[in-house]
N, C-alpha and C. Protein backbone atom coordinates (compact mmCIF):
# COMPACT_ATOMS: atom_id res chain seq x y z
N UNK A 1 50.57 54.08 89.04
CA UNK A 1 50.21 55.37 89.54
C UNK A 1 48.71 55.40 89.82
N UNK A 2 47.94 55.91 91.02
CA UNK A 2 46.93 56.04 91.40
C UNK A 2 46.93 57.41 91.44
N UNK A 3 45.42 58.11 91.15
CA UNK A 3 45.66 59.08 91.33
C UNK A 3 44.72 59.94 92.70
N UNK A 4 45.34 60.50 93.33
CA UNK A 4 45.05 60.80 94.48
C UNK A 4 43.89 61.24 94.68
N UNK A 5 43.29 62.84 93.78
CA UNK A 5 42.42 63.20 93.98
C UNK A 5 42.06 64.28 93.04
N UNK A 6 40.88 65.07 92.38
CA UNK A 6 40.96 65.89 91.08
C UNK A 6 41.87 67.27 91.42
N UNK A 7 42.50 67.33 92.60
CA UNK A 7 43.13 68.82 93.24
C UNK A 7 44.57 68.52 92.71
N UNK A 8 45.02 67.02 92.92
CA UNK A 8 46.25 67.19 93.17
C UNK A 8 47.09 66.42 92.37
N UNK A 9 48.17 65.86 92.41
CA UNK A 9 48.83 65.79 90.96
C UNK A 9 49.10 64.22 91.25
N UNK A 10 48.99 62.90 90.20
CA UNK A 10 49.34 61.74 90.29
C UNK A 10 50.56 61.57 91.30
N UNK A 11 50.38 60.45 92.18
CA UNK A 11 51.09 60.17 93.25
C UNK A 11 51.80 58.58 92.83
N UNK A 12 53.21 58.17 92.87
CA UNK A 12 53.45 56.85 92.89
C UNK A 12 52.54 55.91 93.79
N UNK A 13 52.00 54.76 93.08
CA UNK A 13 51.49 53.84 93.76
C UNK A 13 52.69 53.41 95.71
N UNK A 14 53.74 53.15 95.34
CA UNK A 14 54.73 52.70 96.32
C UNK A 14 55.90 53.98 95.84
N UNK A 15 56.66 53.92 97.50
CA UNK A 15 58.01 54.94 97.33
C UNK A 15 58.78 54.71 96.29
N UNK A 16 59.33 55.01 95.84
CA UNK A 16 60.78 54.30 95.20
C UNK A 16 62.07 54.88 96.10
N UNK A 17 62.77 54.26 96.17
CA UNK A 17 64.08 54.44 96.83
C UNK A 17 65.05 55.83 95.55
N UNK A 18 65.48 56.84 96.21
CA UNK A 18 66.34 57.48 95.49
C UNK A 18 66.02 58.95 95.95
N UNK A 19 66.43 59.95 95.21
CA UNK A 19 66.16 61.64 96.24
C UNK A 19 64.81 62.02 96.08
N UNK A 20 64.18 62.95 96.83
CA UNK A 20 62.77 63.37 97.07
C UNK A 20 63.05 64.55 96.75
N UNK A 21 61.98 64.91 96.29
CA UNK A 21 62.07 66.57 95.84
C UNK A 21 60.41 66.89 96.24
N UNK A 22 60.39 67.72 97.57
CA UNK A 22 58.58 68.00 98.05
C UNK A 22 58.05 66.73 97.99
N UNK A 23 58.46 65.72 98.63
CA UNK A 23 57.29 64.11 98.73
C UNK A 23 57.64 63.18 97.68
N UNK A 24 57.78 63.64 96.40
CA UNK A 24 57.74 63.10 95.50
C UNK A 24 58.71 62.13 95.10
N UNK A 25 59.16 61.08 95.37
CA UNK A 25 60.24 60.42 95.11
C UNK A 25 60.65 59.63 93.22
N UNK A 26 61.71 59.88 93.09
CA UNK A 26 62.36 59.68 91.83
C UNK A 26 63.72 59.05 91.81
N UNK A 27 63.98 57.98 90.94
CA UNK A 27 64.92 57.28 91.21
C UNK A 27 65.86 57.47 89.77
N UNK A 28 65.09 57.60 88.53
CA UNK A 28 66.09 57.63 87.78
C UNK A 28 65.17 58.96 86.90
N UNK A 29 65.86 60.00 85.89
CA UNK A 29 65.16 60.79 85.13
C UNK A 29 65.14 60.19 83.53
N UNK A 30 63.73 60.04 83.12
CA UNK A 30 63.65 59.61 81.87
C UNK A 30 62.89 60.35 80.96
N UNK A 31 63.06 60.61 79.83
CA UNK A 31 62.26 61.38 78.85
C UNK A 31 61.49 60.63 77.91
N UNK A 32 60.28 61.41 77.32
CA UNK A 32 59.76 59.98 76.74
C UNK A 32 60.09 60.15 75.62
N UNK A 33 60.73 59.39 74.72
CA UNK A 33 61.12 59.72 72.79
C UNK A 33 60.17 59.01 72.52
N UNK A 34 60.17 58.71 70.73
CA UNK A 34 59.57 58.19 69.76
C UNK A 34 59.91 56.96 69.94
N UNK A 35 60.17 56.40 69.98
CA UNK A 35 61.07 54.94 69.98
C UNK A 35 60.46 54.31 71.74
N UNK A 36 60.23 55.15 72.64
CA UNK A 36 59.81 54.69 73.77
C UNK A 36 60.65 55.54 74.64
N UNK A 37 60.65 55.03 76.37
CA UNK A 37 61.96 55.88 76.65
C UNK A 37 63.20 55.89 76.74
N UNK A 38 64.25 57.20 77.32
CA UNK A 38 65.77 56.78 76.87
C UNK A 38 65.81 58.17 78.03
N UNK A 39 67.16 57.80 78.85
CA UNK A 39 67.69 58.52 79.61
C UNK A 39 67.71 59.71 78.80
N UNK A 40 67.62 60.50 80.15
CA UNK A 40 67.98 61.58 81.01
C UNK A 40 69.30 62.31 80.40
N UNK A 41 69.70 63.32 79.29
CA UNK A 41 71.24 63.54 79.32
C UNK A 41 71.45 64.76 80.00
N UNK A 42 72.25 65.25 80.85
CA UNK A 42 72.49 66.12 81.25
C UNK A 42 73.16 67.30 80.90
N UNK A 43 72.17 68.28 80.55
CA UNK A 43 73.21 69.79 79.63
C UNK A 43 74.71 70.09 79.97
N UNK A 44 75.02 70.40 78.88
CA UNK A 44 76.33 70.83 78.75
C UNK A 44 76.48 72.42 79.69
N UNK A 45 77.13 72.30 81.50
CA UNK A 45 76.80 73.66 81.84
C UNK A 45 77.43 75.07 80.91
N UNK A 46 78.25 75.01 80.71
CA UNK A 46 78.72 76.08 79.35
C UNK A 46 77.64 76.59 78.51
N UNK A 47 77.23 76.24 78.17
CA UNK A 47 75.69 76.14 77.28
C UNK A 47 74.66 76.78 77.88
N UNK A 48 73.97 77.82 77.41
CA UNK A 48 72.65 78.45 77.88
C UNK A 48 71.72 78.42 76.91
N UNK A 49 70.20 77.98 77.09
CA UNK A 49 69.55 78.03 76.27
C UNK A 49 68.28 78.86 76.47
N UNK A 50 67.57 79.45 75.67
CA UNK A 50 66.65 80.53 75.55
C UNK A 50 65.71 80.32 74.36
N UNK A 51 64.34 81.18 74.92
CA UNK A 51 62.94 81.10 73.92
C UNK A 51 62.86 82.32 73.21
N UNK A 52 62.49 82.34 72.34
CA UNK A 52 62.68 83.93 71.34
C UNK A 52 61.61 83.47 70.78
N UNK A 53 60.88 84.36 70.58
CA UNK A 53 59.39 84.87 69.88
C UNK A 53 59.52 85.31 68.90
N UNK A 54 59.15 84.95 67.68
CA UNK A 54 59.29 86.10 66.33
C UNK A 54 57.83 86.69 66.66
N UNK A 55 58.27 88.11 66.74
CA UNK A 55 57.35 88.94 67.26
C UNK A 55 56.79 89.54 65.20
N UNK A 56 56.77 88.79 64.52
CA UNK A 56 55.48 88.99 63.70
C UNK A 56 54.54 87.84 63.88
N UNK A 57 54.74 86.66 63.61
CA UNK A 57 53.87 85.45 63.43
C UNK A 57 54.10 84.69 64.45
N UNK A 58 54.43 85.40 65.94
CA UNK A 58 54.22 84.40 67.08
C UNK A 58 54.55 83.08 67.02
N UNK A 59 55.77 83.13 66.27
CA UNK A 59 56.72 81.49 66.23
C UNK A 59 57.63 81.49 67.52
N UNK A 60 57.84 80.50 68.01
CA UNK A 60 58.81 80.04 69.46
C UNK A 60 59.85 79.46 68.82
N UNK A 61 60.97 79.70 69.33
CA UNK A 61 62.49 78.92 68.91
C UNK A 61 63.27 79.24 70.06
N UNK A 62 63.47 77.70 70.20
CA UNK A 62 64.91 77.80 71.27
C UNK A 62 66.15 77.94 70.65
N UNK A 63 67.04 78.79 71.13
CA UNK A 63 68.63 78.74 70.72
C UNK A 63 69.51 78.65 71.73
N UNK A 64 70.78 78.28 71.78
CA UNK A 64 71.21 77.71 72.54
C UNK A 64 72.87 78.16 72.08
N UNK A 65 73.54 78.31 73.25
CA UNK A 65 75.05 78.93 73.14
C UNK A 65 76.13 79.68 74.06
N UNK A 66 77.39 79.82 73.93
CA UNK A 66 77.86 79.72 75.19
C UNK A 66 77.16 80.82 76.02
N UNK A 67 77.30 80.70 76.80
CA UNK A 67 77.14 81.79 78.19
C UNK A 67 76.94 83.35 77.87
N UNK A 68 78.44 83.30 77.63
CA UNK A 68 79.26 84.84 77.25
C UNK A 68 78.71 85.01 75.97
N UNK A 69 77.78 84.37 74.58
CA UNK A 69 77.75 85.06 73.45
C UNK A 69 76.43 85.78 73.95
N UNK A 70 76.23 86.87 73.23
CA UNK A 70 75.42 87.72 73.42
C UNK A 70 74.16 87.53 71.99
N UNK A 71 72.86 87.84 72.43
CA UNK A 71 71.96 87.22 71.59
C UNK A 71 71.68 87.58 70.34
N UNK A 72 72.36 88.65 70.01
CA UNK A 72 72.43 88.69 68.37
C UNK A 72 72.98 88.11 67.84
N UNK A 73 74.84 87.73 68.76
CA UNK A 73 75.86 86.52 68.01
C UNK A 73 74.91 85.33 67.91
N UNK A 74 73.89 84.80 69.01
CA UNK A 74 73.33 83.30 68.47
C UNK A 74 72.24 83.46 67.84
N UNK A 75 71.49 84.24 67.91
CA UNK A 75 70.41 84.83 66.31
C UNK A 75 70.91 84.35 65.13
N UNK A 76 72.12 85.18 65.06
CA UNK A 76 72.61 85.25 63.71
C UNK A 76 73.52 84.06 63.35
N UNK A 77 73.78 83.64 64.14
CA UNK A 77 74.48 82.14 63.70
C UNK A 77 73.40 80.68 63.43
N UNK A 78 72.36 80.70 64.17
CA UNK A 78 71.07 80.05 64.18
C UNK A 78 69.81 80.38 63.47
N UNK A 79 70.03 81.43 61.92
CA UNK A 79 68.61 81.76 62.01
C UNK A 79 67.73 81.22 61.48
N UNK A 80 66.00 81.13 62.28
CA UNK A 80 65.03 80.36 61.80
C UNK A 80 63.77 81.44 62.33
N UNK A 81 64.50 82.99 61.70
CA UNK A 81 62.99 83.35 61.85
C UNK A 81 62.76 83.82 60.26
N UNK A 82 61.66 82.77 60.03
CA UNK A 82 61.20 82.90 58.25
C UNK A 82 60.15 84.68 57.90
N UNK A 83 59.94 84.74 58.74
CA UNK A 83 59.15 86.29 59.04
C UNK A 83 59.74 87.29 58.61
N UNK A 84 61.04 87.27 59.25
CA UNK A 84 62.63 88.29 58.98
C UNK A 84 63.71 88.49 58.28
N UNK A 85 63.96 89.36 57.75
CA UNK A 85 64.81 88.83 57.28
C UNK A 85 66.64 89.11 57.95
N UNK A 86 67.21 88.12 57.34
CA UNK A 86 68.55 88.33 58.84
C UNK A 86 69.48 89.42 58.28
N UNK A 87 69.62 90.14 57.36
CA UNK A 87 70.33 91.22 57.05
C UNK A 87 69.46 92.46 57.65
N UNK A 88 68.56 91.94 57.77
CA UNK A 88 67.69 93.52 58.25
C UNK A 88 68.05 94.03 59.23
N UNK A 89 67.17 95.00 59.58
CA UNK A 89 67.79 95.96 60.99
C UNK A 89 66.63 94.95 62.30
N UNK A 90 66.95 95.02 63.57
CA UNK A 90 66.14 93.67 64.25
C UNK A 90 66.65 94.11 65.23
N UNK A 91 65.81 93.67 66.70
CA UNK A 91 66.43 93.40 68.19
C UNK A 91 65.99 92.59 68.79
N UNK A 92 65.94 92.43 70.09
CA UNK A 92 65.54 91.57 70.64
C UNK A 92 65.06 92.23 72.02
N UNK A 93 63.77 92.02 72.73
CA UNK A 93 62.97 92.47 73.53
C UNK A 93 62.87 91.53 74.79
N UNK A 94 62.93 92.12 75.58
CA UNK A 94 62.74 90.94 77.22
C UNK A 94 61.39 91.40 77.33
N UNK A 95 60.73 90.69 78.59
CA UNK A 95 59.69 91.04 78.88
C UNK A 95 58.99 92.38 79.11
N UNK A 96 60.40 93.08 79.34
CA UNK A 96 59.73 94.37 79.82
C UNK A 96 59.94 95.78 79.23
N UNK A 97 60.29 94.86 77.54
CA UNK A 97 60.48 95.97 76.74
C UNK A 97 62.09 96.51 76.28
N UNK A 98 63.04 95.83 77.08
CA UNK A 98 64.44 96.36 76.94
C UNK A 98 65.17 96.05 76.08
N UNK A 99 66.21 96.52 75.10
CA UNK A 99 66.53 95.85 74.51
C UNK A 99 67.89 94.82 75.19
N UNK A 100 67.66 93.33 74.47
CA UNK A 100 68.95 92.88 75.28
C UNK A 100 69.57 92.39 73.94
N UNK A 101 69.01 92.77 73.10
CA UNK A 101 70.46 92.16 71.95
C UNK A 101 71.86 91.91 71.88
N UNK A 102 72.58 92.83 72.76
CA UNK A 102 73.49 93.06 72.97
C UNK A 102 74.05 92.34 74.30
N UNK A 103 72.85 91.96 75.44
CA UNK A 103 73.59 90.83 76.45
C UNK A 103 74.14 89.69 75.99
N UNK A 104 74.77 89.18 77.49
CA UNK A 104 75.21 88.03 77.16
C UNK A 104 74.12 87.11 77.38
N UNK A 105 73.66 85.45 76.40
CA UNK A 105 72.50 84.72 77.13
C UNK A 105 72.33 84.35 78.59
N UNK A 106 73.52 84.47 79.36
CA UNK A 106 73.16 83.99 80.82
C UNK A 106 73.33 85.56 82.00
N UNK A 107 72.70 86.70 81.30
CA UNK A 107 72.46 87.95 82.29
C UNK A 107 71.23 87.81 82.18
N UNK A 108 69.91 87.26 81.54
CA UNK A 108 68.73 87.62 81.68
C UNK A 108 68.14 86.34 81.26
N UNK A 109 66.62 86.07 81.99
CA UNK A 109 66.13 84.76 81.85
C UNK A 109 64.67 85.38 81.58
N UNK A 110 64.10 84.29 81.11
CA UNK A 110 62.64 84.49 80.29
C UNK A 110 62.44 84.56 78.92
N UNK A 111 61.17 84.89 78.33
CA UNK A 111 60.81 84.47 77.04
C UNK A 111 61.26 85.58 75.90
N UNK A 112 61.78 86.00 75.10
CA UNK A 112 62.39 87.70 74.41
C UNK A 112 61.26 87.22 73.10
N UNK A 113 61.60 88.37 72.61
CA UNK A 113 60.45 88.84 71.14
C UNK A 113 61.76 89.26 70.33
N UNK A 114 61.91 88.37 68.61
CA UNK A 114 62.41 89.48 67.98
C UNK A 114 61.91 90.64 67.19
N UNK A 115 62.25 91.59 66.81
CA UNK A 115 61.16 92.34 66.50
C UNK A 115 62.05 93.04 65.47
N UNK A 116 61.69 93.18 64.11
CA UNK A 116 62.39 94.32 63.29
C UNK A 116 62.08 95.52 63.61
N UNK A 117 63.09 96.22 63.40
CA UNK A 117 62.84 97.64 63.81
C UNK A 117 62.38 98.47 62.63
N UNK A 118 61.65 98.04 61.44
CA UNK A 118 60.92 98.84 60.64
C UNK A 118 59.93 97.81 60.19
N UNK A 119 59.06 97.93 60.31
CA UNK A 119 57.98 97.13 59.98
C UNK A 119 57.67 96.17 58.49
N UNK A 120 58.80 97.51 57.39
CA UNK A 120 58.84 97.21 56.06
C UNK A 120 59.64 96.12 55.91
N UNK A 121 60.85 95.79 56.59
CA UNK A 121 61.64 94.84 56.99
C UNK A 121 61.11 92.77 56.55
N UNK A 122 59.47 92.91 57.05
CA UNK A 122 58.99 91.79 57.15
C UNK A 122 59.30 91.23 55.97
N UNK A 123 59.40 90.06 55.73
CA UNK A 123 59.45 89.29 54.64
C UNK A 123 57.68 88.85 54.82
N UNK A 124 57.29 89.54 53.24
CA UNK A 124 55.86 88.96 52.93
C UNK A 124 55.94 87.47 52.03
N UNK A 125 55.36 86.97 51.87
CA UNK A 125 54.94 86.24 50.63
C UNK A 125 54.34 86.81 49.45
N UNK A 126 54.93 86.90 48.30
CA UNK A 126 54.23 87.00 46.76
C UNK A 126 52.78 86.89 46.60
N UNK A 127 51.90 87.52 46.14
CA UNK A 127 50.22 87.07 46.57
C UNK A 127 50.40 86.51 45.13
N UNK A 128 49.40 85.83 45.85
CA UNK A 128 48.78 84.55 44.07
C UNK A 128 47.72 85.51 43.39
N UNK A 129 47.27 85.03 41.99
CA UNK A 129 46.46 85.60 41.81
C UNK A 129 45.31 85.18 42.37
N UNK A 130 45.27 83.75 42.87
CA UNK A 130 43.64 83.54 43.72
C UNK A 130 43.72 84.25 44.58
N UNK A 131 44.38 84.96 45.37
CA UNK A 131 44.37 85.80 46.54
C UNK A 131 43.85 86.50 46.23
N UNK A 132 44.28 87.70 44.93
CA UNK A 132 43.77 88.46 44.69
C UNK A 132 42.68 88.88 43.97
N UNK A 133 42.20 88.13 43.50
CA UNK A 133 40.83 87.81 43.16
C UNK A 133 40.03 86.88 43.32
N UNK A 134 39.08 87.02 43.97
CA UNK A 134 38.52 86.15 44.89
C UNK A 134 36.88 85.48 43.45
N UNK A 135 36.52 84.25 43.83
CA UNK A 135 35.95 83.49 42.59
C UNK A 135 34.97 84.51 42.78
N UNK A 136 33.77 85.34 43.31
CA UNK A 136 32.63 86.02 43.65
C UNK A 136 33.28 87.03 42.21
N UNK A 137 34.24 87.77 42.31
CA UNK A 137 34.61 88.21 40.88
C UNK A 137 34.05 88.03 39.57
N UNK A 138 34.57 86.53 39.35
CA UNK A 138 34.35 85.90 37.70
C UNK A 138 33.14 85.26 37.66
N UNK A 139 32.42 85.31 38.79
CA UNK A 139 30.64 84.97 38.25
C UNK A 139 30.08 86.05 38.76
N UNK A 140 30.31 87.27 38.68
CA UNK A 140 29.52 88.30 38.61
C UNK A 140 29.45 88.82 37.29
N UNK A 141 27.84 88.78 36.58
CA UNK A 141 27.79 89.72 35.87
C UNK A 141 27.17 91.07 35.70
N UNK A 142 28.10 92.16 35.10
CA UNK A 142 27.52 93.50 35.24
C UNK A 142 26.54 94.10 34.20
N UNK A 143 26.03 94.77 34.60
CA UNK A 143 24.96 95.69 33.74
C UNK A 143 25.11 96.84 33.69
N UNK A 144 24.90 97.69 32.34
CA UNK A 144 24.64 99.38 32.40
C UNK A 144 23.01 99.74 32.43
């Protein structure tokens, strides 16, 4: 690969034979793993997959599931938001504020937020006592 110029995006040295997509020619699709690379598998079309935001601590998770389940059924069968807790009361937010908890995953595309619907809901962490008292404390001494 040479690269063309600081505007524009690495160009194959020579064509390769196989389909073009805008100039760009590609012959086989490879991903790069740990191990080095390894084909290309092609999704299961039945299968829709989606980004959900835990809308306390701005965590990303993909979930993934048929078509027709609707995104609370794969929430709740998948859950990995440590923020929330999954008996709580919760929805799920599209970009523009709506709730789609209740769609199916393949009526709406883009990034959703989950969001409890009472704030008290959050799962905190236990504070330590170093949290709560900070060392400036135990080397202060007072006077009357």
């Amino acid at each position: 690969m040479k690269k063309h110029d600081s505007k524009t995006k690495k160009v194959p040295d020579e064509p390769v034979s196989g389909h073009r997509y805008q100039g760009i020619a590609a012959k086989k699709s490879y991903v790069k793993a740990e191990g080095g690379s390894s084909r290309y598998k092609a999704q299961d079309p039945s299968t829709c997959m989606r980004v959900i935001r835990d809308g306390h601590d701005g965590q990303e998770f993909i979930i993934s599931g048929d078509r027709g389940d609707t995104f609370a059924q794969v929430c709740k069968a998948n859950w990995c938001f440590e923020s929330v807790n999954r008996k709580s009361k919760w929805y799920i937010e599209d970009e523009h504020g709506n709730d789609v908890s209740d769609n199916p995953l393949q009526s709406v595309d883009g990034v959703f937020v989950l969001i409890p619907a009472y704030s008290s809901e959050i799962q905190k962490e236990e504070p330590n006592e170093s949290d709560e008292y900070s060392s400036i404390h135990d080397s202060v001494e007072y006077y009357d």
